[in-house]
PDB file of N, CA and C in Angstrom:
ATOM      1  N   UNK A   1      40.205-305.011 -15.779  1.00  0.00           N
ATOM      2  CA  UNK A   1      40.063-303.561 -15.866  1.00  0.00           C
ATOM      3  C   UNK A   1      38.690-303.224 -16.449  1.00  0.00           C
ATOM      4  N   UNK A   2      38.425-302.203 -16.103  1.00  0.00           N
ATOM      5  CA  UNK A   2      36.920-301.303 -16.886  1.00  0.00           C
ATOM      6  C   UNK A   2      37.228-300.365 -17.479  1.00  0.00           C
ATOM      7  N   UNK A   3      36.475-299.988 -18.420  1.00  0.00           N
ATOM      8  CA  UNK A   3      35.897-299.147 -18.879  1.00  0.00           C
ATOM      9  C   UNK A   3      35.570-297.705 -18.484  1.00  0.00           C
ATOM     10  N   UNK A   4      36.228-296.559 -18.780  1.00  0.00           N
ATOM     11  CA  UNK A   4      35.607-295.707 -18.326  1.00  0.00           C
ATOM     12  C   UNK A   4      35.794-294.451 -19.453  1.00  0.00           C
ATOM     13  N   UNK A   5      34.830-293.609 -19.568  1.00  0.00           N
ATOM     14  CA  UNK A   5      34.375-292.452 -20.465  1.00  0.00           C
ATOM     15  C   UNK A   5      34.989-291.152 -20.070  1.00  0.00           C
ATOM     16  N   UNK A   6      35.468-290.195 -20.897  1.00  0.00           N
ATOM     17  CA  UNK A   6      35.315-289.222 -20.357  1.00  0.00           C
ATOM     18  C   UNK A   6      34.298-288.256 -21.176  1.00  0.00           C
ATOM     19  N   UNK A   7      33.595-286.795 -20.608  1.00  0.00           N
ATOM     20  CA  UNK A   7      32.618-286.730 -21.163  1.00  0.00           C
ATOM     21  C   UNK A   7      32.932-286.433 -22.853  1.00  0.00           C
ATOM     22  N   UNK A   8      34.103-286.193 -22.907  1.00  0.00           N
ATOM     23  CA  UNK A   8      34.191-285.480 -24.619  1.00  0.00           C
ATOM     24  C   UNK A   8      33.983-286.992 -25.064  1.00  0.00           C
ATOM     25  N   UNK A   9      35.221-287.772 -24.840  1.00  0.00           N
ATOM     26  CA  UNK A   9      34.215-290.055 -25.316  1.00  0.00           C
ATOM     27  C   UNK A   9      32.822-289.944 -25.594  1.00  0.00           C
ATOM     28  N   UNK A  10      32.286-289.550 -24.465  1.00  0.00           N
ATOM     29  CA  UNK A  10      30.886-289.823 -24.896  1.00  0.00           C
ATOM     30  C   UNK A  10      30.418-288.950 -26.019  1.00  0.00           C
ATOM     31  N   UNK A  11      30.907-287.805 -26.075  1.00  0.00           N
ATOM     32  CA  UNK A  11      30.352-286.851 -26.993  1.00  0.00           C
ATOM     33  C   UNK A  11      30.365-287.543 -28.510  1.00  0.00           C
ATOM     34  N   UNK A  12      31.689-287.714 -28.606  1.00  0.00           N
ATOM     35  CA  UNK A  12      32.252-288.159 -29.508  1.00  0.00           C
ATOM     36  C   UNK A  12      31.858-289.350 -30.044  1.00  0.00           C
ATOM     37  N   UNK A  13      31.478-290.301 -29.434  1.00  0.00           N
ATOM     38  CA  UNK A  13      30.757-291.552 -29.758  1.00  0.00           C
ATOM     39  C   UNK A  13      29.308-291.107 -30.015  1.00  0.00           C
ATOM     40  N   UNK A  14      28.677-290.326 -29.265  1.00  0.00           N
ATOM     41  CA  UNK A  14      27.095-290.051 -30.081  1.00  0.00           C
ATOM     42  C   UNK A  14      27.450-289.139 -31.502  1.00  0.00           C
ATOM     43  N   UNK A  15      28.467-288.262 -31.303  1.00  0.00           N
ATOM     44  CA  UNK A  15      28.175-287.162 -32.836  1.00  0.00           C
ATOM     45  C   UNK A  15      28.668-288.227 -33.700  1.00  0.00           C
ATOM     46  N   UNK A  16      29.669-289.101 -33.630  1.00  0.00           N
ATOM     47  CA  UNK A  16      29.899-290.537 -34.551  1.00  0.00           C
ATOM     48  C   UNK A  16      28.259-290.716 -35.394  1.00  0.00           C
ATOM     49  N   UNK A  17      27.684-291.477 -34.053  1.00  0.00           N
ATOM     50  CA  UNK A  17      26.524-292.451 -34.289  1.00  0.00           C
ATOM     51  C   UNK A  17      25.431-291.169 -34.791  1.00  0.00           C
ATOM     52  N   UNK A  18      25.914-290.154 -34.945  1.00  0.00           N
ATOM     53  CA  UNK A  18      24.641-288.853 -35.226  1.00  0.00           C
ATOM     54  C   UNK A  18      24.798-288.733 -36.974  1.00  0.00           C
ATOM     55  N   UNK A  19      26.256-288.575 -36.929  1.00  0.00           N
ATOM     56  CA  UNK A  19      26.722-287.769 -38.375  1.00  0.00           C
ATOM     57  C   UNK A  19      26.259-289.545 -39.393  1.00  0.00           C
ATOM     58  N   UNK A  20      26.686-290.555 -38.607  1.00  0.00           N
ATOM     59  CA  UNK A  20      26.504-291.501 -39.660  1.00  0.00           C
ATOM     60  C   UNK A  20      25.205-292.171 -39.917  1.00  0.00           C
ATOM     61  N   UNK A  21      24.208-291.452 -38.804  1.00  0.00           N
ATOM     62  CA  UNK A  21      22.687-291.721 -38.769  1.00  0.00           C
ATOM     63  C   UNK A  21      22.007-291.463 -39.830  1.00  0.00           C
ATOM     64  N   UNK A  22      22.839-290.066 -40.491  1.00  0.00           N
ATOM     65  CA  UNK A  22      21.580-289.277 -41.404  1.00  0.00           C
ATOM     66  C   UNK A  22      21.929-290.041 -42.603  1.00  0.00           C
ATOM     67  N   UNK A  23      23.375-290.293 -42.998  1.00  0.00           N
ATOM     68  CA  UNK A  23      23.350-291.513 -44.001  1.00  0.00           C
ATOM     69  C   UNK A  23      22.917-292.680 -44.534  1.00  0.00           C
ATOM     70  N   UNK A  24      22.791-293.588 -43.075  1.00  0.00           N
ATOM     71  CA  UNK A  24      22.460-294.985 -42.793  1.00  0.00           C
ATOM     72  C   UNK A  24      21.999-295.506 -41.240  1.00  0.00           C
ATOM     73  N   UNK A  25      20.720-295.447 -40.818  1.00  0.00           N
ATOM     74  CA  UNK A  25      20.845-295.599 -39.501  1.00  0.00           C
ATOM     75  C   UNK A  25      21.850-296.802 -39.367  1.00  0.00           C
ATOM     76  N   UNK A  26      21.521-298.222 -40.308  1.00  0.00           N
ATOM     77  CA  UNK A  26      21.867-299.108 -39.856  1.00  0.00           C
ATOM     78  C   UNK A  26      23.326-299.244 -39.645  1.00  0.00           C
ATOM     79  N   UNK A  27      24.069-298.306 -41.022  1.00  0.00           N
ATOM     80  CA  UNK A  27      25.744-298.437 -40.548  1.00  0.00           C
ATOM     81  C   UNK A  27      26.223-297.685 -39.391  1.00  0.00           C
ATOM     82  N   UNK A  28      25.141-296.732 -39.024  1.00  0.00           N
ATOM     83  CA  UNK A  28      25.649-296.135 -37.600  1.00  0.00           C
ATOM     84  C   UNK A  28      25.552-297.263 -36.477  1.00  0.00           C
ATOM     85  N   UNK A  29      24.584-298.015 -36.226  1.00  0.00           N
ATOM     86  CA  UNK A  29      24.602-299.351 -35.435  1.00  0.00           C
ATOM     87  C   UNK A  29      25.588-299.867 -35.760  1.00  0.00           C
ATOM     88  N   UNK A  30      26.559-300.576 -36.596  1.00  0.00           N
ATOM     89  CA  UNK A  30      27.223-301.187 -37.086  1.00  0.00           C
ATOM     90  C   UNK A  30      28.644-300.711 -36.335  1.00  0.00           C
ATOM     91  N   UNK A  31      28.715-299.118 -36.870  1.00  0.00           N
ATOM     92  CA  UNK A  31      29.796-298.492 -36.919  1.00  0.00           C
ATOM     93  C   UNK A  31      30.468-298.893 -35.170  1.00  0.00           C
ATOM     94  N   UNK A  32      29.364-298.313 -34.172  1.00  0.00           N
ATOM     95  CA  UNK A  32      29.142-297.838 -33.311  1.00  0.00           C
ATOM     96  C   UNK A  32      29.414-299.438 -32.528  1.00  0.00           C
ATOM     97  N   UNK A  33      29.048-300.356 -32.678  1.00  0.00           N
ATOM     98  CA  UNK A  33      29.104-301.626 -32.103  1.00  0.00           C
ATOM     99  C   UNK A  33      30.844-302.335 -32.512  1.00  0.00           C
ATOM    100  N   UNK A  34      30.876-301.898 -33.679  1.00  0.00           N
ATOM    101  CA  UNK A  34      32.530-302.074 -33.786  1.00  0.00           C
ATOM    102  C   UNK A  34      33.751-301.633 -33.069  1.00  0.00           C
ATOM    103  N   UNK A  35      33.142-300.280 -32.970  1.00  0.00           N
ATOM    104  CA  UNK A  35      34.068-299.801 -32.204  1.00  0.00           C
ATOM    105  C   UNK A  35      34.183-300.280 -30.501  1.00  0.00           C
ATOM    106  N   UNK A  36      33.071-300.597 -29.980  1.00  0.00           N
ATOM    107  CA  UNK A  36      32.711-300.871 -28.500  1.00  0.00           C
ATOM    108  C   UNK A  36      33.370-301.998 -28.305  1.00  0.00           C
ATOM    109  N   UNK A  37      33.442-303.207 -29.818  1.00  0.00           N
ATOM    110  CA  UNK A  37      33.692-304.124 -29.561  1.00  0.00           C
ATOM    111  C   UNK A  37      35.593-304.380 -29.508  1.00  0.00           C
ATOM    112  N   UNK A  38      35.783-303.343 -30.087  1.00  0.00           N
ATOM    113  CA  UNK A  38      37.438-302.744 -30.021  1.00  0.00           C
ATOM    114  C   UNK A  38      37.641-302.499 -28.778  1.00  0.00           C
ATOM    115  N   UNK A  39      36.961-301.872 -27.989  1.00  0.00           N
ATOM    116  CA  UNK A  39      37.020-301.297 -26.851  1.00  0.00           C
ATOM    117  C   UNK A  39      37.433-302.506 -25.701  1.00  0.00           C
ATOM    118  N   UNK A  40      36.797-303.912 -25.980  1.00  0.00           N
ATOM    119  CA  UNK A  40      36.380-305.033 -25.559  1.00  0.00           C
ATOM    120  C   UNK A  40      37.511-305.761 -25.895  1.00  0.00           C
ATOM    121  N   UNK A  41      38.436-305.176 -26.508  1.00  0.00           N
ATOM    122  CA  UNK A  41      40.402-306.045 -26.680  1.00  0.00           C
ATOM    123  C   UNK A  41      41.190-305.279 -25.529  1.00  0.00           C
ATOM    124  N   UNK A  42      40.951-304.072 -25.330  1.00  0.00           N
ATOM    125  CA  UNK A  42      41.252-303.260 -24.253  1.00  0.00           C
ATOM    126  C   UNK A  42      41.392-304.081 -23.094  1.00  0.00           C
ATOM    127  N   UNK A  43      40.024-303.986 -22.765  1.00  0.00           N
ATOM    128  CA  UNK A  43      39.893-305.217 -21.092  1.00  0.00           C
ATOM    129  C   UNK A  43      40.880-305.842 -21.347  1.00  0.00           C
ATOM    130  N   UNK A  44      41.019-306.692 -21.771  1.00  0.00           N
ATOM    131  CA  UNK A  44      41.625-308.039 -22.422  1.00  0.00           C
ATOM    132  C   UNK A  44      43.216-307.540 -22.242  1.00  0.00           C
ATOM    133  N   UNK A  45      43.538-306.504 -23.082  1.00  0.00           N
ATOM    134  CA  UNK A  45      45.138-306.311 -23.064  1.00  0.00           C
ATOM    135  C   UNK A  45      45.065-304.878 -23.140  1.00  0.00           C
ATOM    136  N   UNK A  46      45.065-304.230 -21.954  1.00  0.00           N
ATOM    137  CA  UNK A  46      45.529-302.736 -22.159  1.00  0.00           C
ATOM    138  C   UNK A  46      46.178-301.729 -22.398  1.00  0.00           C
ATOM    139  N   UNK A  47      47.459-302.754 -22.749  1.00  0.00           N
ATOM    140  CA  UNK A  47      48.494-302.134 -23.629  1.00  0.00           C
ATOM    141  C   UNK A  47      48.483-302.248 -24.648  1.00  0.00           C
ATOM    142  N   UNK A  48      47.551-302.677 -25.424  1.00  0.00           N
ATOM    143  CA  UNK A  48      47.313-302.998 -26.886  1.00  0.00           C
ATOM    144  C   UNK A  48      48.032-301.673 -27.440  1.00  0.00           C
ATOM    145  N   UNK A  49      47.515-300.440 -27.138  1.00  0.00           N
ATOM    146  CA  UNK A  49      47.416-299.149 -28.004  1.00  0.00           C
ATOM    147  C   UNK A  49      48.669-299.220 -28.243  1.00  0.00           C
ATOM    148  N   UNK A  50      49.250-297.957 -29.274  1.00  0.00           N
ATOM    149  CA  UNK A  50      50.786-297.646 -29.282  1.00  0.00           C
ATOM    150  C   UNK A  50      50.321-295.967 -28.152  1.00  0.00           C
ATOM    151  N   UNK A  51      52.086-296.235 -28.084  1.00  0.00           N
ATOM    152  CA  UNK A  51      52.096-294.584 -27.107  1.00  0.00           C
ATOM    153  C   UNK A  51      52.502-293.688 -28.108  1.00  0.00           C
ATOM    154  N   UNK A  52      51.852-292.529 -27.422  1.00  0.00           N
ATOM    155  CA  UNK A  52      51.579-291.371 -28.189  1.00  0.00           C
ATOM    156  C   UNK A  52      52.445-290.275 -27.629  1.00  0.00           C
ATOM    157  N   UNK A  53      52.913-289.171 -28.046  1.00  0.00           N
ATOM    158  CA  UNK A  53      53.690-288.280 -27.818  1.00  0.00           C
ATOM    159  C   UNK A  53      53.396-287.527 -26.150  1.00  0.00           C
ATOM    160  N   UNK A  54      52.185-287.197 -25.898  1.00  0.00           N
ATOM    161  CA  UNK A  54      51.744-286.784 -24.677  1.00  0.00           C
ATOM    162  C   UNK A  54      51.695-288.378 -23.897  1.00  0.00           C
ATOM    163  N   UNK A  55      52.314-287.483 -22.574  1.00  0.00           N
ATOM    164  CA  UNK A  55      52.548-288.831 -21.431  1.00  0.00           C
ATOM    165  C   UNK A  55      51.323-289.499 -21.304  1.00  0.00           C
ATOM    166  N   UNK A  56      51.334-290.992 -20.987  1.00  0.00           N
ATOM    167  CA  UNK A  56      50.376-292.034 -20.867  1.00  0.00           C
ATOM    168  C   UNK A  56      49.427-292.161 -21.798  1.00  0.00           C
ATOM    169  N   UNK A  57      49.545-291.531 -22.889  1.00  0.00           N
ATOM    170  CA  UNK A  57      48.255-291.982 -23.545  1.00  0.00           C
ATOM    171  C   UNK A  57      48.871-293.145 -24.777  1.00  0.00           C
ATOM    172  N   UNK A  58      47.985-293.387 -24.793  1.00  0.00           N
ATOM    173  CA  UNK A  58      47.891-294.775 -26.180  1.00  0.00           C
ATOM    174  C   UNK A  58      46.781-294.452 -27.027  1.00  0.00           C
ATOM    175  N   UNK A  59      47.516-295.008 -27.659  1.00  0.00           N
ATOM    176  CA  UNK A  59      46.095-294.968 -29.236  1.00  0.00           C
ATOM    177  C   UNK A  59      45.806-296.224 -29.984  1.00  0.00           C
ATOM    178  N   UNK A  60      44.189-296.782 -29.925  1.00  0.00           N
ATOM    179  CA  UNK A  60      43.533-298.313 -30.405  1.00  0.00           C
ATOM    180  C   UNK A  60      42.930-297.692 -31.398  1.00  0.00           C
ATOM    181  N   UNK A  61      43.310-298.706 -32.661  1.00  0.00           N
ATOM    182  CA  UNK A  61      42.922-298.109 -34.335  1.00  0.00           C
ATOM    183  C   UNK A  61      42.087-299.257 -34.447  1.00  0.00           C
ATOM    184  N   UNK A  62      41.229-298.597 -34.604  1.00  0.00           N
ATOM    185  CA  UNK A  62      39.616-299.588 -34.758  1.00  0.00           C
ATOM    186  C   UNK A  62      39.502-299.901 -36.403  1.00  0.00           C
ATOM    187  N   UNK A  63      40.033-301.023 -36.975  1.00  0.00           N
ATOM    188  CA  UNK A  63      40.943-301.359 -38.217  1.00  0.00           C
ATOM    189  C   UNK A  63      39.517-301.152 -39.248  1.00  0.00           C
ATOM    190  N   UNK A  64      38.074-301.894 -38.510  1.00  0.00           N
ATOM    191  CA  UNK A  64      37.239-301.984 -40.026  1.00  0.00           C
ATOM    192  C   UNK A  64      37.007-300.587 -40.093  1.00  0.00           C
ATOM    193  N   UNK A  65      36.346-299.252 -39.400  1.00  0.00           N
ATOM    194  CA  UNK A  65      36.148-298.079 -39.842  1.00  0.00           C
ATOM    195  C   UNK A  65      37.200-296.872 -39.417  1.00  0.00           C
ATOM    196  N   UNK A  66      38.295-297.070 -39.297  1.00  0.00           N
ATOM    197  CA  UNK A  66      39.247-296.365 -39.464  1.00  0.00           C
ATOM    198  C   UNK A  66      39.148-295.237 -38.102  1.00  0.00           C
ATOM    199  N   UNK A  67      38.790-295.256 -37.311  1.00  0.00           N
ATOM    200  CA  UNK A  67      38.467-295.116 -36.314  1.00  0.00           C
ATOM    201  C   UNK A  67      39.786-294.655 -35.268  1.00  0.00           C
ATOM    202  N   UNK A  68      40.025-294.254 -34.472  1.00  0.00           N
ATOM    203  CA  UNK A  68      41.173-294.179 -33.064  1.00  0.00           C
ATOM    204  C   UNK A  68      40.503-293.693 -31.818  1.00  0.00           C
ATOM    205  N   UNK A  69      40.653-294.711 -31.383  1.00  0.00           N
ATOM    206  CA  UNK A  69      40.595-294.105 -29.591  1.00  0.00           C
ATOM    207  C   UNK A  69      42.114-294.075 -29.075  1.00  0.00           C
ATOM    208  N   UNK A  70      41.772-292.921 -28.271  1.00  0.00           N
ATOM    209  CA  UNK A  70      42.870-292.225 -27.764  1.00  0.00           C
ATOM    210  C   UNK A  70      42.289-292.569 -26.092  1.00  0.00           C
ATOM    211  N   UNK A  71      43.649-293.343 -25.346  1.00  0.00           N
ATOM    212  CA  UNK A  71      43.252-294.060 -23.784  1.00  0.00           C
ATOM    213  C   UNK A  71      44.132-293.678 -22.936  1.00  0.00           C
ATOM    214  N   UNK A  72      44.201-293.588 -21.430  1.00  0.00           N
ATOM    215  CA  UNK A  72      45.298-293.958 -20.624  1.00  0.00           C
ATOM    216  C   UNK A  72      44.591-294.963 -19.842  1.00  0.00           C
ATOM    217  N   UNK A  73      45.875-295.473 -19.399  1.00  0.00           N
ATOM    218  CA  UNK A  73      45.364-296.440 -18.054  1.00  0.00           C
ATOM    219  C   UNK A  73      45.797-295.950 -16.574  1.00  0.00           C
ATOM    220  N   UNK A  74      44.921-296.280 -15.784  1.00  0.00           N
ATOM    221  CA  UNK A  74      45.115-295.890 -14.529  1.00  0.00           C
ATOM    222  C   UNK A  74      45.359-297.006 -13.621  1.00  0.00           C
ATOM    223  N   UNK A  75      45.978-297.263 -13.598  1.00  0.00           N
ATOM    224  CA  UNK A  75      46.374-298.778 -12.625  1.00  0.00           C
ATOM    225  C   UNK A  75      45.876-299.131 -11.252  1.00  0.00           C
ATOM    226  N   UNK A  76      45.617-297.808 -10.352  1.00  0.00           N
ATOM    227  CA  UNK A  76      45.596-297.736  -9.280  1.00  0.00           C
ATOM    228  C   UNK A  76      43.577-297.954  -9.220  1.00  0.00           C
ATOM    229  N   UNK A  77      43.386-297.014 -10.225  1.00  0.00           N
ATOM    230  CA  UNK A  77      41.531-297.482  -9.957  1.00  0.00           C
ATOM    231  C   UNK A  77      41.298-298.310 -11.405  1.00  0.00           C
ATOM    232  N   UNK A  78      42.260-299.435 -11.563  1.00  0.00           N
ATOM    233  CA  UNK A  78      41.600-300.825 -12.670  1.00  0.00           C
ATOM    234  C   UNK A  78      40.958-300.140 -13.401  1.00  0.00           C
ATOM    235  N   UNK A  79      41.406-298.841 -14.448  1.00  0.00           N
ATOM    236  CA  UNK A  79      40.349-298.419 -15.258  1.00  0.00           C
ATOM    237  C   UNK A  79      41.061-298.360 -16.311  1.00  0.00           C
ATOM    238  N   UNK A  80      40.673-298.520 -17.957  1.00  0.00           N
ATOM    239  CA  UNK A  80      41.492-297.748 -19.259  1.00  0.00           C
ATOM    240  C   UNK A  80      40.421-296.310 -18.808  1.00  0.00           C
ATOM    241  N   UNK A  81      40.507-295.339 -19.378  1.00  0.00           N
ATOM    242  CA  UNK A  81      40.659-293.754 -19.287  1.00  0.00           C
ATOM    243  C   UNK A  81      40.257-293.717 -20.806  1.00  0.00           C
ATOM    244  N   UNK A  82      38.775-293.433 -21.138  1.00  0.00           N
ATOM    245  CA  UNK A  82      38.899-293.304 -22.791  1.00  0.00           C
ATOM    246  C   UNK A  82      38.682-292.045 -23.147  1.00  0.00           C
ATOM    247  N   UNK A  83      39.664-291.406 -23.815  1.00  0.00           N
ATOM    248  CA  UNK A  83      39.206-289.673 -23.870  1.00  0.00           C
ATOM    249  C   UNK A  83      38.941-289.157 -24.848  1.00  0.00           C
ATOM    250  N   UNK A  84      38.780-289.947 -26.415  1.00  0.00           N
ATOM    251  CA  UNK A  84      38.392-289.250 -27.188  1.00  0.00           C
ATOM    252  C   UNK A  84      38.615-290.156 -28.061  1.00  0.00           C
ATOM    253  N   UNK A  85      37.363-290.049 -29.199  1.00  0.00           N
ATOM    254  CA  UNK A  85      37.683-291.027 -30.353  1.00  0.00           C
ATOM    255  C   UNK A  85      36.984-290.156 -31.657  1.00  0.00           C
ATOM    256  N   UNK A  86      37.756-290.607 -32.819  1.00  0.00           N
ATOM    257  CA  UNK A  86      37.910-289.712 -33.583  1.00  0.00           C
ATOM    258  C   UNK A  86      37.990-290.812 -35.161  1.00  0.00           C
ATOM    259  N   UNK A  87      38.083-290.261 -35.933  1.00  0.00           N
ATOM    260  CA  UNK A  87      38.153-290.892 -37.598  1.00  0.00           C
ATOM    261  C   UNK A  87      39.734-290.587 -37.603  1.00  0.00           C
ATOM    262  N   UNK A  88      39.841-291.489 -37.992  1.00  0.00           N
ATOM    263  CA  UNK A  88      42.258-291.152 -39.098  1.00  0.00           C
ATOM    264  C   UNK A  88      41.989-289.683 -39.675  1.00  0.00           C
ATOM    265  N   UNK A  89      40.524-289.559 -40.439  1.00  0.00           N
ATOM    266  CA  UNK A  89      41.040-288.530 -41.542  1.00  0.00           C
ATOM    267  C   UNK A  89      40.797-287.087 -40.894  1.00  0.00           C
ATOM    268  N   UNK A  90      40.655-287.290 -39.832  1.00  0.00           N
ATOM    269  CA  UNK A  90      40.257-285.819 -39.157  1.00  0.00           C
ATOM    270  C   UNK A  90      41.754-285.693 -38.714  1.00  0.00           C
ATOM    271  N   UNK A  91      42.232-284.424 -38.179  1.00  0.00           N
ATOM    272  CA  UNK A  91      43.093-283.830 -37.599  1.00  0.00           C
ATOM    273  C   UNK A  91      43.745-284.447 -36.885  1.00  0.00           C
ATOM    274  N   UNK A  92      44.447-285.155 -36.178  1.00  0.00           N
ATOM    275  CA  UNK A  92      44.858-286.194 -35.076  1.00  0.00           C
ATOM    276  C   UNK A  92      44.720-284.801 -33.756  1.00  0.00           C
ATOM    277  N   UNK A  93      44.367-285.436 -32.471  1.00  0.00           N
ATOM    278  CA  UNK A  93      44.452-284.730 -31.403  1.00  0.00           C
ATOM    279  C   UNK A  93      45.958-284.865 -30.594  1.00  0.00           C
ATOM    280  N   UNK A  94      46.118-286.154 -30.601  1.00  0.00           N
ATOM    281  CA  UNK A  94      47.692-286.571 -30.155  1.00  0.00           C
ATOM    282  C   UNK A  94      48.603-286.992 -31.483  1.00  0.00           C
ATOM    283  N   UNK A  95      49.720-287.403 -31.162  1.00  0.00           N
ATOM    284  CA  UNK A  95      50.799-288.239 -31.848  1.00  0.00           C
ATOM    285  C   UNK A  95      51.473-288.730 -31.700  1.00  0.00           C
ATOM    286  N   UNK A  96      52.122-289.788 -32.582  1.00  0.00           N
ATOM    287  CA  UNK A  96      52.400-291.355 -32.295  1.00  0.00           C
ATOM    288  C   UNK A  96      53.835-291.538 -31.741  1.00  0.00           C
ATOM    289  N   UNK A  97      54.264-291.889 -30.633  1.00  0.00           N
ATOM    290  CA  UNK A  97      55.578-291.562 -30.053  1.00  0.00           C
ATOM    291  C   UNK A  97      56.989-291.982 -30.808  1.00  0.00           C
TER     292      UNK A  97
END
């Protein structure tokens, strides 16, 4: 399976790597490579996530910075579906089924 973004993902992964820039460029590299590399257990097992209250989605808790991506999978075009990733301590967008 691949990889695929949707545009708020992407948003969301640069204002990440933005807000934690002005702190530390280097932990924004850090941050930002952790998470991708979370992303990179996905391929691997795409059911990793747990399911979440709204149909098909799952949620991958990116354990060192506390992190969640919120995914579906699409079976038919070999893709995970990544739609938004976010910090624990913010608001949750979905919930845990």
């Amino acid at each position: 399976m691949r990889l695929r973004f949707t545009p708020r993902a992407t948003r969301d992964l640069a204002e990440i790597a933005d807000y934690i820039h002005e702190l530390s460029p280097n932990a924004a590299l850090r941050v930002r490579a952790t998470i991708i590399e979370s992303l990179q257990d996905l391929v691997l097992f795409p059911e990793l996530g747990r399911h979440q209250t709204a149909e098909g989605v799952r949620k991958l808790v990116v354990r060192r910075y506390s992190y969640l991506v919120y995914y579906t999978l699409d079976w038919s075009a070999d893709e995970i579906v990544i739609l938004t990733v976010q910090h624990s301590a913010r608001k949750r967008r979905y919930e845990d089924a």
